[in-house]
PDBML (XML) file of the C-alpha atoms, coordinates in Angstrom:
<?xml version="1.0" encoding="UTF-8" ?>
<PDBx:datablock datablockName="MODEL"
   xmlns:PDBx="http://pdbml.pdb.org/schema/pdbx-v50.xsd"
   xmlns:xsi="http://www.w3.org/2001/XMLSchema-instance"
   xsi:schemaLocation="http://pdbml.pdb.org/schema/pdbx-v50.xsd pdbx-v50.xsd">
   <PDBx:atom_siteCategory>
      <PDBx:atom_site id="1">
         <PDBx:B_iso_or_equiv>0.00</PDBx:B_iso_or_equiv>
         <PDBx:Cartn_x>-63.196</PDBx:Cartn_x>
         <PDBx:Cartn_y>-140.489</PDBx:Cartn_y>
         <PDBx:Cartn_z>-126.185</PDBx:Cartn_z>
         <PDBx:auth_asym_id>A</PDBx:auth_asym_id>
         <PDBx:auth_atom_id>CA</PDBx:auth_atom_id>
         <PDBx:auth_comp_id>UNK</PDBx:auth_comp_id>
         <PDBx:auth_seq_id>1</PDBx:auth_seq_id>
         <PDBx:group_PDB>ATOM</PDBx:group_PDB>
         <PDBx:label_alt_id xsi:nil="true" />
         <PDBx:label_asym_id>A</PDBx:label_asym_id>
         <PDBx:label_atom_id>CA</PDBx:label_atom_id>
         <PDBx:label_comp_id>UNK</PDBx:label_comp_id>
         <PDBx:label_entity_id>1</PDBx:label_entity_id>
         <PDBx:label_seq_id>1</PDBx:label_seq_id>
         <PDBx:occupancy>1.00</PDBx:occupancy>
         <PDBx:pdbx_PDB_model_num>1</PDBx:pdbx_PDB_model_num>
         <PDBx:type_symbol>C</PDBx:type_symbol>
      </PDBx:atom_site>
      <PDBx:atom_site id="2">
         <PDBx:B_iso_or_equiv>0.00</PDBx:B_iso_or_equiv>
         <PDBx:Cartn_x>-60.300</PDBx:Cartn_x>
         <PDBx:Cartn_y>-142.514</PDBx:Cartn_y>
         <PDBx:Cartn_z>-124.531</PDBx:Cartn_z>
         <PDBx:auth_asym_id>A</PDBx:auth_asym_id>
         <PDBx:auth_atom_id>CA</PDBx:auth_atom_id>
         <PDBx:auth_comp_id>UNK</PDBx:auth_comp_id>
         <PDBx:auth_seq_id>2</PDBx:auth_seq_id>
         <PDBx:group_PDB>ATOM</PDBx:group_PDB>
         <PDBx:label_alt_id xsi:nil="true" />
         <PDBx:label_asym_id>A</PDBx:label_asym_id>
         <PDBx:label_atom_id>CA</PDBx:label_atom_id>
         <PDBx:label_comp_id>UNK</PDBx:label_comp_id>
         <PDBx:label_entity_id>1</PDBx:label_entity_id>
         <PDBx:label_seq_id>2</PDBx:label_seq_id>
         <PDBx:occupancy>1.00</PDBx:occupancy>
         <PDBx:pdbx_PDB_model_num>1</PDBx:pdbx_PDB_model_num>
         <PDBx:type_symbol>C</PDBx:type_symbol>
      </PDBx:atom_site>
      <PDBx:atom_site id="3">
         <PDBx:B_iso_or_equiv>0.00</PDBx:B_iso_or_equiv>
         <PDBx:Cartn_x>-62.410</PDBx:Cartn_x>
         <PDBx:Cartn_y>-145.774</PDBx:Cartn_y>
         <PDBx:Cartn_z>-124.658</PDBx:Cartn_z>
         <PDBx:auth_asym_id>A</PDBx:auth_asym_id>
         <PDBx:auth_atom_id>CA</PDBx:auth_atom_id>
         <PDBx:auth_comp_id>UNK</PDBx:auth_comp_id>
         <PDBx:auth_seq_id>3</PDBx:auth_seq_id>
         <PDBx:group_PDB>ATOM</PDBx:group_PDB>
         <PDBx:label_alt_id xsi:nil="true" />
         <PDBx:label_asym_id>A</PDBx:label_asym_id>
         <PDBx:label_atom_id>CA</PDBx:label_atom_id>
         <PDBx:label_comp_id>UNK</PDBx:label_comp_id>
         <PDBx:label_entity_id>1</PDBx:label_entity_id>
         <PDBx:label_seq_id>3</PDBx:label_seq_id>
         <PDBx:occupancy>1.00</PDBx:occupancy>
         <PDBx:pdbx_PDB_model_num>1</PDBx:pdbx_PDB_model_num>
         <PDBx:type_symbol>C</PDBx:type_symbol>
      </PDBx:atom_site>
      <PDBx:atom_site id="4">
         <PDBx:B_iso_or_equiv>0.00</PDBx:B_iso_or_equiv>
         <PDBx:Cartn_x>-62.352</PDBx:Cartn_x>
         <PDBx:Cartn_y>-145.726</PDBx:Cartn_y>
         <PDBx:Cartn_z>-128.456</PDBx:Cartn_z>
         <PDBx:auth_asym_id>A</PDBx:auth_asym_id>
         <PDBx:auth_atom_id>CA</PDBx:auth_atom_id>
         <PDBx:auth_comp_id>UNK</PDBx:auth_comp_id>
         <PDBx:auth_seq_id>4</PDBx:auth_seq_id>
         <PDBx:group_PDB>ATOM</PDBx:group_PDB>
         <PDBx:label_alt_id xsi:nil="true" />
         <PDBx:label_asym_id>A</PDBx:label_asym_id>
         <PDBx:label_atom_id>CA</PDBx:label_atom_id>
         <PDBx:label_comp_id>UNK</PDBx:label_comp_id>
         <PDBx:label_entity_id>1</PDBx:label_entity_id>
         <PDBx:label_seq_id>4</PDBx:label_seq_id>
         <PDBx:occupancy>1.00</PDBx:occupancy>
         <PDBx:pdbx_PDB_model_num>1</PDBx:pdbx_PDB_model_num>
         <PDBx:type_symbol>C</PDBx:type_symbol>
      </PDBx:atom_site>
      <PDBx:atom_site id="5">
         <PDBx:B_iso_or_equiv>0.00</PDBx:B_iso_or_equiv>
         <PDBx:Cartn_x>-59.830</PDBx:Cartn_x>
         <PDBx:Cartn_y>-145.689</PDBx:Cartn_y>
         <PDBx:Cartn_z>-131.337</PDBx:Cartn_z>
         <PDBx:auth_asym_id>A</PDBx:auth_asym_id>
         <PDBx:auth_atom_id>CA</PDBx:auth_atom_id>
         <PDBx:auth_comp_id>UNK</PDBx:auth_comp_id>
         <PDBx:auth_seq_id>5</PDBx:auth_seq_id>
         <PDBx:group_PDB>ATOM</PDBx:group_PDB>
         <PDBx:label_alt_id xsi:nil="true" />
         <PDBx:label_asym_id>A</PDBx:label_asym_id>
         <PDBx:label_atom_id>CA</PDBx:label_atom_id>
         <PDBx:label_comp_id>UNK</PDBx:label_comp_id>
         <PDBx:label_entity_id>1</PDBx:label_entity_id>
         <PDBx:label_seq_id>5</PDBx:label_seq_id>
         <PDBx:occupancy>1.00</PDBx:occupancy>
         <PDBx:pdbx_PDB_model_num>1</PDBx:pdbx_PDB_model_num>
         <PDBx:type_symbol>C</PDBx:type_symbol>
      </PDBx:atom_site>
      <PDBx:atom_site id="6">
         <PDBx:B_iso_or_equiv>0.00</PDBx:B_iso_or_equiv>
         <PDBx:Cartn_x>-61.053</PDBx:Cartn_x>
         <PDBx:Cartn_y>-142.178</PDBx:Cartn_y>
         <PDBx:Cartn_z>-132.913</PDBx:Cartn_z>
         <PDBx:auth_asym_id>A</PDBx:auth_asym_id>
         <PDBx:auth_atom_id>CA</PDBx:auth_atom_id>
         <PDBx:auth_comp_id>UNK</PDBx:auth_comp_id>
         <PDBx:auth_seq_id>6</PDBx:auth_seq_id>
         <PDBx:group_PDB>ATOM</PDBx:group_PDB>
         <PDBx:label_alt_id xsi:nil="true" />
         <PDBx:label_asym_id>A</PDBx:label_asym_id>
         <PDBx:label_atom_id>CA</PDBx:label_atom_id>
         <PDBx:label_comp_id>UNK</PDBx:label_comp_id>
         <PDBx:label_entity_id>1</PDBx:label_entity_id>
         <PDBx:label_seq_id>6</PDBx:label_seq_id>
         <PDBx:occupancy>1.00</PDBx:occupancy>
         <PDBx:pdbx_PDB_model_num>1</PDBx:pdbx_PDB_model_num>
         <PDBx:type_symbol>C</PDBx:type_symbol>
      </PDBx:atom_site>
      <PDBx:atom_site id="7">
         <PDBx:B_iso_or_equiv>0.00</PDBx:B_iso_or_equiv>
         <PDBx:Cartn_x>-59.076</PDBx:Cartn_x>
         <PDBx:Cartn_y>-139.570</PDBx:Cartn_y>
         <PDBx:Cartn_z>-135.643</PDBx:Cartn_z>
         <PDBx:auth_asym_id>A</PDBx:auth_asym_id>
         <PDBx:auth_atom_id>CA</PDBx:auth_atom_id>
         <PDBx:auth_comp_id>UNK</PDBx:auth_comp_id>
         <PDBx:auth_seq_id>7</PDBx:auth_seq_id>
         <PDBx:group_PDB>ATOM</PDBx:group_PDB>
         <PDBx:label_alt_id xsi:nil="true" />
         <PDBx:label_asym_id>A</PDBx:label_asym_id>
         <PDBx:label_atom_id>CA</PDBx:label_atom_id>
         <PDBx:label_comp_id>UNK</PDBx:label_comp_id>
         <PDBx:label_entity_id>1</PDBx:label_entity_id>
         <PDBx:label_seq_id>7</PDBx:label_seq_id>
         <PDBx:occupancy>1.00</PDBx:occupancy>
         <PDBx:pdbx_PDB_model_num>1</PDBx:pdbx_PDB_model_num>
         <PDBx:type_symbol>C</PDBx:type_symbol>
      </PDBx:atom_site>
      <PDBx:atom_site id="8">
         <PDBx:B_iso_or_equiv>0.00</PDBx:B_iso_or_equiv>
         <PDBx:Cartn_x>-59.005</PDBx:Cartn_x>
         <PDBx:Cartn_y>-137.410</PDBx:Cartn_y>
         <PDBx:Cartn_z>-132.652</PDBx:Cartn_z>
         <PDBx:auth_asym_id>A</PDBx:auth_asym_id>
         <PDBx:auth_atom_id>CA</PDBx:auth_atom_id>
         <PDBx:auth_comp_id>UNK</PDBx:auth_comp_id>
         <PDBx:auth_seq_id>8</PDBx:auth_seq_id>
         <PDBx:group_PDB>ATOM</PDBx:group_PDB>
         <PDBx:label_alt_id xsi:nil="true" />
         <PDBx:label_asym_id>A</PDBx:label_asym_id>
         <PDBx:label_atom_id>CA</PDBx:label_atom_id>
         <PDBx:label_comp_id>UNK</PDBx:label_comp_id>
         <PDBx:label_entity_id>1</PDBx:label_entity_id>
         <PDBx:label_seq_id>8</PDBx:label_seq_id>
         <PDBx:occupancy>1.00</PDBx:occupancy>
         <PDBx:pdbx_PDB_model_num>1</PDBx:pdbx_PDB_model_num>
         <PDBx:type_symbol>C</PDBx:type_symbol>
      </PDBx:atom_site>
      <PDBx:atom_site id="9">
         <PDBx:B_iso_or_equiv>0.00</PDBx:B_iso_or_equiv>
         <PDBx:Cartn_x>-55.619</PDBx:Cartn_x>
         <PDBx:Cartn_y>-138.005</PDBx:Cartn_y>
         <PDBx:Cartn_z>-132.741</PDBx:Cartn_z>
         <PDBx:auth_asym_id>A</PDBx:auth_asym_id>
         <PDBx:auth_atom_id>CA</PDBx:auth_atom_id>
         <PDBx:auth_comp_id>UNK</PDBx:auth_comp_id>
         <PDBx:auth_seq_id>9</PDBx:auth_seq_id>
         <PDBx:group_PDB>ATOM</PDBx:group_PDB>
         <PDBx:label_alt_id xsi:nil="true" />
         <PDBx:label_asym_id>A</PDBx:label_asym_id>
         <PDBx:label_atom_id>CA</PDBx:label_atom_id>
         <PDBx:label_comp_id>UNK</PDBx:label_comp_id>
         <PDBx:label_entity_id>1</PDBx:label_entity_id>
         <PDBx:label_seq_id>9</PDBx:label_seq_id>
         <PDBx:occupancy>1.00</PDBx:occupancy>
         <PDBx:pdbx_PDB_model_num>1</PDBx:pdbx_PDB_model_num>
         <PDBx:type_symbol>C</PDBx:type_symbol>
      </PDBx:atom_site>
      <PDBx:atom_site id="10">
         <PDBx:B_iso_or_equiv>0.00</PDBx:B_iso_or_equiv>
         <PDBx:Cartn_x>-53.201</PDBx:Cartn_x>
         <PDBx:Cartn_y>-135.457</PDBx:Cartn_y>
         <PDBx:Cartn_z>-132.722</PDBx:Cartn_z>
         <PDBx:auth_asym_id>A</PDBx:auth_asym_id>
         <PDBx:auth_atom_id>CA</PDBx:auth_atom_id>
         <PDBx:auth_comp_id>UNK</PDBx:auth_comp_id>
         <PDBx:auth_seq_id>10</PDBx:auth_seq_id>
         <PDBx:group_PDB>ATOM</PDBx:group_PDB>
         <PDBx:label_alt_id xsi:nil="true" />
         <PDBx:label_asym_id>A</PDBx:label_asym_id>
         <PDBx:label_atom_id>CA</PDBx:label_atom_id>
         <PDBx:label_comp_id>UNK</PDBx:label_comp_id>
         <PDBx:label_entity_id>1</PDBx:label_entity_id>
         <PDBx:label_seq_id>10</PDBx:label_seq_id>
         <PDBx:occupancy>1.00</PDBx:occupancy>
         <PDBx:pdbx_PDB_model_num>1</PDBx:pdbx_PDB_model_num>
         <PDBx:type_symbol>C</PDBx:type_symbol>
      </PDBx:atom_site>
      <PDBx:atom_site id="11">
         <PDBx:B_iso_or_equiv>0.00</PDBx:B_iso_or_equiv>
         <PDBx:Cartn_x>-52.016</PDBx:Cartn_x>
         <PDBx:Cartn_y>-135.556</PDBx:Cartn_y>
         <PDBx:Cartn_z>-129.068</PDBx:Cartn_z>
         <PDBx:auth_asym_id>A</PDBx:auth_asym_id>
         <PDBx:auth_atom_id>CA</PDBx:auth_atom_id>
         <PDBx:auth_comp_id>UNK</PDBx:auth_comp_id>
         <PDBx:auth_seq_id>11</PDBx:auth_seq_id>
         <PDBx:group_PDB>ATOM</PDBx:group_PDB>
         <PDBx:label_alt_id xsi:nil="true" />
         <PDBx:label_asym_id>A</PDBx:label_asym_id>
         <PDBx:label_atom_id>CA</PDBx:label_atom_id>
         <PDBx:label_comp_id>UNK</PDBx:label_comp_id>
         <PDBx:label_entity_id>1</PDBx:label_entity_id>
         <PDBx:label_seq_id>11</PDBx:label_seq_id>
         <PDBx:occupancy>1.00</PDBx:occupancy>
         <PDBx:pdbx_PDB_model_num>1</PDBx:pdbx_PDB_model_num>
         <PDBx:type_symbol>C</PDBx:type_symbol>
      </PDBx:atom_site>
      <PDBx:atom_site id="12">
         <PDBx:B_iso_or_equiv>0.00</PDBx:B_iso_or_equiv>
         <PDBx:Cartn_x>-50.566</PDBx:Cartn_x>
         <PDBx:Cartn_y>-139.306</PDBx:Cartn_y>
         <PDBx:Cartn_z>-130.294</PDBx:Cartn_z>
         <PDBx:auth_asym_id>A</PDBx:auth_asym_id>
         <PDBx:auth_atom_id>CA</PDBx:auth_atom_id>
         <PDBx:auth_comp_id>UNK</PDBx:auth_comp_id>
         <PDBx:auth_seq_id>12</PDBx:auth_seq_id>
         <PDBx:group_PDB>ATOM</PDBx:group_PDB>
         <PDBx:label_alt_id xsi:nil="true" />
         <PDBx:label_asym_id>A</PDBx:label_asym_id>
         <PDBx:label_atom_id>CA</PDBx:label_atom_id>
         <PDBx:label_comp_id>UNK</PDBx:label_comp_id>
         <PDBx:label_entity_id>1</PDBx:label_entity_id>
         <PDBx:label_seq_id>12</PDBx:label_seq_id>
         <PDBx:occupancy>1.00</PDBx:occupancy>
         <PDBx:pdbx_PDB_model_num>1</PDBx:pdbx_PDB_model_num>
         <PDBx:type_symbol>C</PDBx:type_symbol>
      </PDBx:atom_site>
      <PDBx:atom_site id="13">
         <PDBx:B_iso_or_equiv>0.00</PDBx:B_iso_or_equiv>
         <PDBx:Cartn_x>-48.684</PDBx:Cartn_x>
         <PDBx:Cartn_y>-137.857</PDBx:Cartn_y>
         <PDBx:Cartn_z>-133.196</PDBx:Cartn_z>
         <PDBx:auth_asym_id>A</PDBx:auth_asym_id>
         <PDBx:auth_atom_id>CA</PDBx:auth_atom_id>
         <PDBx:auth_comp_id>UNK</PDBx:auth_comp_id>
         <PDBx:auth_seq_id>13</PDBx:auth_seq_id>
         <PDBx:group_PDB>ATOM</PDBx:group_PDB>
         <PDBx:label_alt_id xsi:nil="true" />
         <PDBx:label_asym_id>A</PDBx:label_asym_id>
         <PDBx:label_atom_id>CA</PDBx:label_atom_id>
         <PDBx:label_comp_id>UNK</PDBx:label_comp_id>
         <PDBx:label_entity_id>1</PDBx:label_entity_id>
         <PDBx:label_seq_id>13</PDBx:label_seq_id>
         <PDBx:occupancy>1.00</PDBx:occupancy>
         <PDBx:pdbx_PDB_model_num>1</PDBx:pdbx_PDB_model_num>
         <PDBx:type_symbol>C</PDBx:type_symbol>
      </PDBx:atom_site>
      <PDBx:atom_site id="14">
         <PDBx:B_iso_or_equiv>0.00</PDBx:B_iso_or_equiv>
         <PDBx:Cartn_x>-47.555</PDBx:Cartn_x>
         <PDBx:Cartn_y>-134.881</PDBx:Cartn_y>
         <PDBx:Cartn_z>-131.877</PDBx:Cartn_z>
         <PDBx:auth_asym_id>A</PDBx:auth_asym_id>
         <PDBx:auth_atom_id>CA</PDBx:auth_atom_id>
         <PDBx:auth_comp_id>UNK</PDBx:auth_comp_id>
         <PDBx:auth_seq_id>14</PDBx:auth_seq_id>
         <PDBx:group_PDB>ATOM</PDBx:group_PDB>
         <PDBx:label_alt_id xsi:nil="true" />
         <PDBx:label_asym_id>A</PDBx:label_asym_id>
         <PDBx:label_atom_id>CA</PDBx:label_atom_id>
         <PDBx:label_comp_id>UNK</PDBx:label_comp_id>
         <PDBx:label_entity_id>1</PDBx:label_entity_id>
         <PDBx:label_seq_id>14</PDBx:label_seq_id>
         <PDBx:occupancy>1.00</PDBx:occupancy>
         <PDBx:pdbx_PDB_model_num>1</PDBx:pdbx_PDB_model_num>
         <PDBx:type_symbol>C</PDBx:type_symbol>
      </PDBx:atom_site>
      <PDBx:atom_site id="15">
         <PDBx:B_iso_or_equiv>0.00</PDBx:B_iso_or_equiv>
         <PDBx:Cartn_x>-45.870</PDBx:Cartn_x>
         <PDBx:Cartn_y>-136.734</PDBx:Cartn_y>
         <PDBx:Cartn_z>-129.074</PDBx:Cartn_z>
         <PDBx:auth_asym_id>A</PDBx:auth_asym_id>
         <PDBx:auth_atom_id>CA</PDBx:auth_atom_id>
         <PDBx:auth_comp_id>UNK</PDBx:auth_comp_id>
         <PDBx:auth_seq_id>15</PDBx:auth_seq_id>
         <PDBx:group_PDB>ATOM</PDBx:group_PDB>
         <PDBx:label_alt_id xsi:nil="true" />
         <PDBx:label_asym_id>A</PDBx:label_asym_id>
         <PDBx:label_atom_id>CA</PDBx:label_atom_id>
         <PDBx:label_comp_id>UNK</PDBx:label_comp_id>
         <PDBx:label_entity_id>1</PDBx:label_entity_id>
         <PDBx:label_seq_id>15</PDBx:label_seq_id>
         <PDBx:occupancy>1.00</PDBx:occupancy>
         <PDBx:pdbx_PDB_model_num>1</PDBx:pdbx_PDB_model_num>
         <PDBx:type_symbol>C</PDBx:type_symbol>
      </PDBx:atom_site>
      <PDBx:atom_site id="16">
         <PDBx:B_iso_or_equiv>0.00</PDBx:B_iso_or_equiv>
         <PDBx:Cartn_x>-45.073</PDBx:Cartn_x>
         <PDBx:Cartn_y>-139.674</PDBx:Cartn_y>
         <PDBx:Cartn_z>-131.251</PDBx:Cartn_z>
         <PDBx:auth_asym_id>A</PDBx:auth_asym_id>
         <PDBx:auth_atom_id>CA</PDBx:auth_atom_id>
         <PDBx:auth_comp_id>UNK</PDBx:auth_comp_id>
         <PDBx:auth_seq_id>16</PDBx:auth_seq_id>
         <PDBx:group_PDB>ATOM</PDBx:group_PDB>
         <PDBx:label_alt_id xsi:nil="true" />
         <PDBx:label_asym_id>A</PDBx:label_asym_id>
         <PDBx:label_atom_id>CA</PDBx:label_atom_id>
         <PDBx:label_comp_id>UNK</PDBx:label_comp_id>
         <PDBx:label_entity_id>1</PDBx:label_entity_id>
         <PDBx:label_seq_id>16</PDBx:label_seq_id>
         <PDBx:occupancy>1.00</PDBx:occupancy>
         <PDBx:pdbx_PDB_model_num>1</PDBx:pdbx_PDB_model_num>
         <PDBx:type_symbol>C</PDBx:type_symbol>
      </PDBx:atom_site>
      <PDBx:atom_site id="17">
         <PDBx:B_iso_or_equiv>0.00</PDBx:B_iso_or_equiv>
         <PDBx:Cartn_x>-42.472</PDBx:Cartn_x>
         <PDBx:Cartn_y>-136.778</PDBx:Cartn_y>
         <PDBx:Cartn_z>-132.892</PDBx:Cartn_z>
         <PDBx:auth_asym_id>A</PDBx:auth_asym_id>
         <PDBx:auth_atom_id>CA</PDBx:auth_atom_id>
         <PDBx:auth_comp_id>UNK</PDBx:auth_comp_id>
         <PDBx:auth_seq_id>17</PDBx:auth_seq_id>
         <PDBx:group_PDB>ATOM</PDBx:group_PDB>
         <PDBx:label_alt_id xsi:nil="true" />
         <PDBx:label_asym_id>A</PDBx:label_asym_id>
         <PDBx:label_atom_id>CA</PDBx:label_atom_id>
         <PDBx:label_comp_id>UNK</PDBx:label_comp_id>
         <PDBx:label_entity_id>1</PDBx:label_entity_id>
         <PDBx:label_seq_id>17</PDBx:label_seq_id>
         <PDBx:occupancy>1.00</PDBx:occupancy>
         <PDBx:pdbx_PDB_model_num>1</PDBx:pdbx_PDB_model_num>
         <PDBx:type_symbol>C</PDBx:type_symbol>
      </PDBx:atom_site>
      <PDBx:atom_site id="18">
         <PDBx:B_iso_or_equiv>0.00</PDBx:B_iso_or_equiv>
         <PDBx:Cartn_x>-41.389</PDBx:Cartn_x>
         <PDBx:Cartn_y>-135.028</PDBx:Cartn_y>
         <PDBx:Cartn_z>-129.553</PDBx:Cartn_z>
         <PDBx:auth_asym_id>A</PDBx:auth_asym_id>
         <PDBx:auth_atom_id>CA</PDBx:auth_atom_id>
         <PDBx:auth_comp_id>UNK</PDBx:auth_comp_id>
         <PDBx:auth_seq_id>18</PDBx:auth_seq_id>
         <PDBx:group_PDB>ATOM</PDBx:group_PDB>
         <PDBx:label_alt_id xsi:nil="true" />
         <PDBx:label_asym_id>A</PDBx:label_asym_id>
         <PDBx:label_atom_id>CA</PDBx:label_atom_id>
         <PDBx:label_comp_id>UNK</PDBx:label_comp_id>
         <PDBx:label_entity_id>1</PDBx:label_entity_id>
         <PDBx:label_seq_id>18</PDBx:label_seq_id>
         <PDBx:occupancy>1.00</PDBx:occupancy>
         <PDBx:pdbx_PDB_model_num>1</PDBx:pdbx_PDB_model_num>
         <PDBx:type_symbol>C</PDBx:type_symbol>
      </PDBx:atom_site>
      <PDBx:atom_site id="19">
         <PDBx:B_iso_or_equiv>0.00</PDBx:B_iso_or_equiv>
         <PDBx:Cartn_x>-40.446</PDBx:Cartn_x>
         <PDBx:Cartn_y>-139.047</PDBx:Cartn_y>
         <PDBx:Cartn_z>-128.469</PDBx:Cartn_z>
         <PDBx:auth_asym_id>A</PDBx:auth_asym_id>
         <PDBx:auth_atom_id>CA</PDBx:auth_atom_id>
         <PDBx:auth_comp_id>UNK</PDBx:auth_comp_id>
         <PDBx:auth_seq_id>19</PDBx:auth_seq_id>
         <PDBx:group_PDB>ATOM</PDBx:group_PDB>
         <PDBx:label_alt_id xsi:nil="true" />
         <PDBx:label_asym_id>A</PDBx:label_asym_id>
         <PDBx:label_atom_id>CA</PDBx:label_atom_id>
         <PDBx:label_comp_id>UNK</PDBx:label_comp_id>
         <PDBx:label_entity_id>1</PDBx:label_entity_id>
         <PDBx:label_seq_id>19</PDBx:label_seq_id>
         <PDBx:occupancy>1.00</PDBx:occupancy>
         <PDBx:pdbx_PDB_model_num>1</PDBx:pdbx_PDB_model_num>
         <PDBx:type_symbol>C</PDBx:type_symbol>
      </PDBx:atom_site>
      <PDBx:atom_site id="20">
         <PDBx:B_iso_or_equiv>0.00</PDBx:B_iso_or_equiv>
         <PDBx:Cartn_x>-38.305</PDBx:Cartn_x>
         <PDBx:Cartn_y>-139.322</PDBx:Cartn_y>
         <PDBx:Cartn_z>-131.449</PDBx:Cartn_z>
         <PDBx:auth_asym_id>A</PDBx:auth_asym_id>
         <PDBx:auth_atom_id>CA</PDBx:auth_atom_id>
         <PDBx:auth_comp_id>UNK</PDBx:auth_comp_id>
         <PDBx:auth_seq_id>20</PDBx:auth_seq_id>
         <PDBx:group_PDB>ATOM</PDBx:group_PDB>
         <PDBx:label_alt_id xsi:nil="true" />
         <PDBx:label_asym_id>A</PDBx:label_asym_id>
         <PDBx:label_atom_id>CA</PDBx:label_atom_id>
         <PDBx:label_comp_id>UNK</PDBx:label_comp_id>
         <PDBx:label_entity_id>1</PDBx:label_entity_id>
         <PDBx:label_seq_id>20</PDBx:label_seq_id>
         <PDBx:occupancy>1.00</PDBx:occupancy>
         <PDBx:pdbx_PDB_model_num>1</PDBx:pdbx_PDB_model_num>
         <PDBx:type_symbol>C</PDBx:type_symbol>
      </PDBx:atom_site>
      <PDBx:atom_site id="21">
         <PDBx:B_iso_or_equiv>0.00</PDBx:B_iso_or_equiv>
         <PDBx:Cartn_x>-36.588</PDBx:Cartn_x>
         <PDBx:Cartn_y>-136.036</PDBx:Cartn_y>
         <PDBx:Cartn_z>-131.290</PDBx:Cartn_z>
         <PDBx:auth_asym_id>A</PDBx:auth_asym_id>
         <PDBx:auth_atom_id>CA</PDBx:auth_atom_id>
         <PDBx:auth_comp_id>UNK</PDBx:auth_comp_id>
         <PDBx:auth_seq_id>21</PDBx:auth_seq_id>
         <PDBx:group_PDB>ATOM</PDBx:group_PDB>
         <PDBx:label_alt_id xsi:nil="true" />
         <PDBx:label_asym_id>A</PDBx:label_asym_id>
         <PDBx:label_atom_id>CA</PDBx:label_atom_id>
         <PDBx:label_comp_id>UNK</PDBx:label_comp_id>
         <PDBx:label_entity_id>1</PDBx:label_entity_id>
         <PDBx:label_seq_id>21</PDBx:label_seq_id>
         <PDBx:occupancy>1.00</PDBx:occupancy>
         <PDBx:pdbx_PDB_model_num>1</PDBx:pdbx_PDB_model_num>
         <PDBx:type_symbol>C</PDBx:type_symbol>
      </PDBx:atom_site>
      <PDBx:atom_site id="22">
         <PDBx:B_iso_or_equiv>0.00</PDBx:B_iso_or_equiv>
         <PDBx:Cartn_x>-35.943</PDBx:Cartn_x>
         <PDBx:Cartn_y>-137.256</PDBx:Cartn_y>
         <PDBx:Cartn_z>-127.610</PDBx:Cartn_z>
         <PDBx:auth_asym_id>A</PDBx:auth_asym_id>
         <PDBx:auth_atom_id>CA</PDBx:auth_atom_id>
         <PDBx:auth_comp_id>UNK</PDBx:auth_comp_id>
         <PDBx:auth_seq_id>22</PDBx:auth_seq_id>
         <PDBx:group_PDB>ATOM</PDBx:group_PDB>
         <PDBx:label_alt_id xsi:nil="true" />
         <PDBx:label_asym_id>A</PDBx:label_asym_id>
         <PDBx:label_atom_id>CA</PDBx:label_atom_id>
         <PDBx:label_comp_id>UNK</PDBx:label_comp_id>
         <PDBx:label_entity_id>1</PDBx:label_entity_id>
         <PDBx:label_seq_id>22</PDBx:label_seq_id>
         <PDBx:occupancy>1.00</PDBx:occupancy>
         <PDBx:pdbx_PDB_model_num>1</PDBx:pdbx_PDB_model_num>
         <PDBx:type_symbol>C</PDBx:type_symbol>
      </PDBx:atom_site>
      <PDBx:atom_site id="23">
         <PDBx:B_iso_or_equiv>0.00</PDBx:B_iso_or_equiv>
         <PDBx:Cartn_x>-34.181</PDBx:Cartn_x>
         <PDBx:Cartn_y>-140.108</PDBx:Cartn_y>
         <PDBx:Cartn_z>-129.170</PDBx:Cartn_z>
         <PDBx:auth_asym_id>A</PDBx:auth_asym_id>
         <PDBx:auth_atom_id>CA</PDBx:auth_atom_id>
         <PDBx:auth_comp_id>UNK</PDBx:auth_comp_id>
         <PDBx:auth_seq_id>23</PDBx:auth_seq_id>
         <PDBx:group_PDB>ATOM</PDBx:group_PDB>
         <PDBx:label_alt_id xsi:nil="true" />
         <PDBx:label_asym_id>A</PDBx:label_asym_id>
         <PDBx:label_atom_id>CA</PDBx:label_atom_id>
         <PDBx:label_comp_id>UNK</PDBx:label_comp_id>
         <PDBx:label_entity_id>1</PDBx:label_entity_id>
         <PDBx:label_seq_id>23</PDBx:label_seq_id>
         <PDBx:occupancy>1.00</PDBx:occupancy>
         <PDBx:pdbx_PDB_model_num>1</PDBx:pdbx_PDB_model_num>
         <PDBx:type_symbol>C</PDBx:type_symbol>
      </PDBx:atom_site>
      <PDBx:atom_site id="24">
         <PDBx:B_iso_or_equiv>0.00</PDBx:B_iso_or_equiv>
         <PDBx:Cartn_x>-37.146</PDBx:Cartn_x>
         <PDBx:Cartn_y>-142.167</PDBx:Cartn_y>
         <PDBx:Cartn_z>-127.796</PDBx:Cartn_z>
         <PDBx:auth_asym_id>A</PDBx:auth_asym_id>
         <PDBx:auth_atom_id>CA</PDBx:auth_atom_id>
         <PDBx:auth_comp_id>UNK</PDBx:auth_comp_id>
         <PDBx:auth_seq_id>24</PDBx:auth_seq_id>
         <PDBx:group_PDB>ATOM</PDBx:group_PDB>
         <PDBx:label_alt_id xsi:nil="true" />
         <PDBx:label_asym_id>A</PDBx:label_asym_id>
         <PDBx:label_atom_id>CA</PDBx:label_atom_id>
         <PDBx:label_comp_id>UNK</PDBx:label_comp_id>
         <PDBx:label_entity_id>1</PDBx:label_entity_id>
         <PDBx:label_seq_id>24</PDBx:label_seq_id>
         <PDBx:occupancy>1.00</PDBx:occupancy>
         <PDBx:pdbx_PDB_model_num>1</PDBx:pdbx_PDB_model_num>
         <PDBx:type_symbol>C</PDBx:type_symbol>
      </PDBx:atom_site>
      <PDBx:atom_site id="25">
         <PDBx:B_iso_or_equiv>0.00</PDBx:B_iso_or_equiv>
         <PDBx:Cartn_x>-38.839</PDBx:Cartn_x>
         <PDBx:Cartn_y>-144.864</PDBx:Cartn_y>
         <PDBx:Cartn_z>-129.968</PDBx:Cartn_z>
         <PDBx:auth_asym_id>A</PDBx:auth_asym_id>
         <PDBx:auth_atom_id>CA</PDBx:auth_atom_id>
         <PDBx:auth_comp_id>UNK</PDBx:auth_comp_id>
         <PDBx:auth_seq_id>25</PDBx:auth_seq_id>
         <PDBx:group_PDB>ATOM</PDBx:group_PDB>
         <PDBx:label_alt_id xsi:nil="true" />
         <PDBx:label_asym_id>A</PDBx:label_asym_id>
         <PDBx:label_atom_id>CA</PDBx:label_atom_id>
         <PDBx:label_comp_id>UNK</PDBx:label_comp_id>
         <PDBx:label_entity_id>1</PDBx:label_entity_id>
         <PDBx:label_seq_id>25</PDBx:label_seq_id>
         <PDBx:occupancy>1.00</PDBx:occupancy>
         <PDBx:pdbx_PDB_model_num>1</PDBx:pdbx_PDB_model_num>
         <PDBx:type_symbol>C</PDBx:type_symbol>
      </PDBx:atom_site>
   </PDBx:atom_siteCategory>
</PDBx:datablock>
């Protein structure tokens, strides 16, 4: 799965939101 761009995404968003809350972009 890592060698294609598939909806099996929720790792991505999840720490997508963790980075901001870090004060991360």
């Amino acid at each position: 799965f890592v060698y294609h761009k598939t909806m099996n995404y929720g790792d991505c968003i999840l720490e997508k939101r963790r980075s901001r809350k870090a004060g991360m972009d």
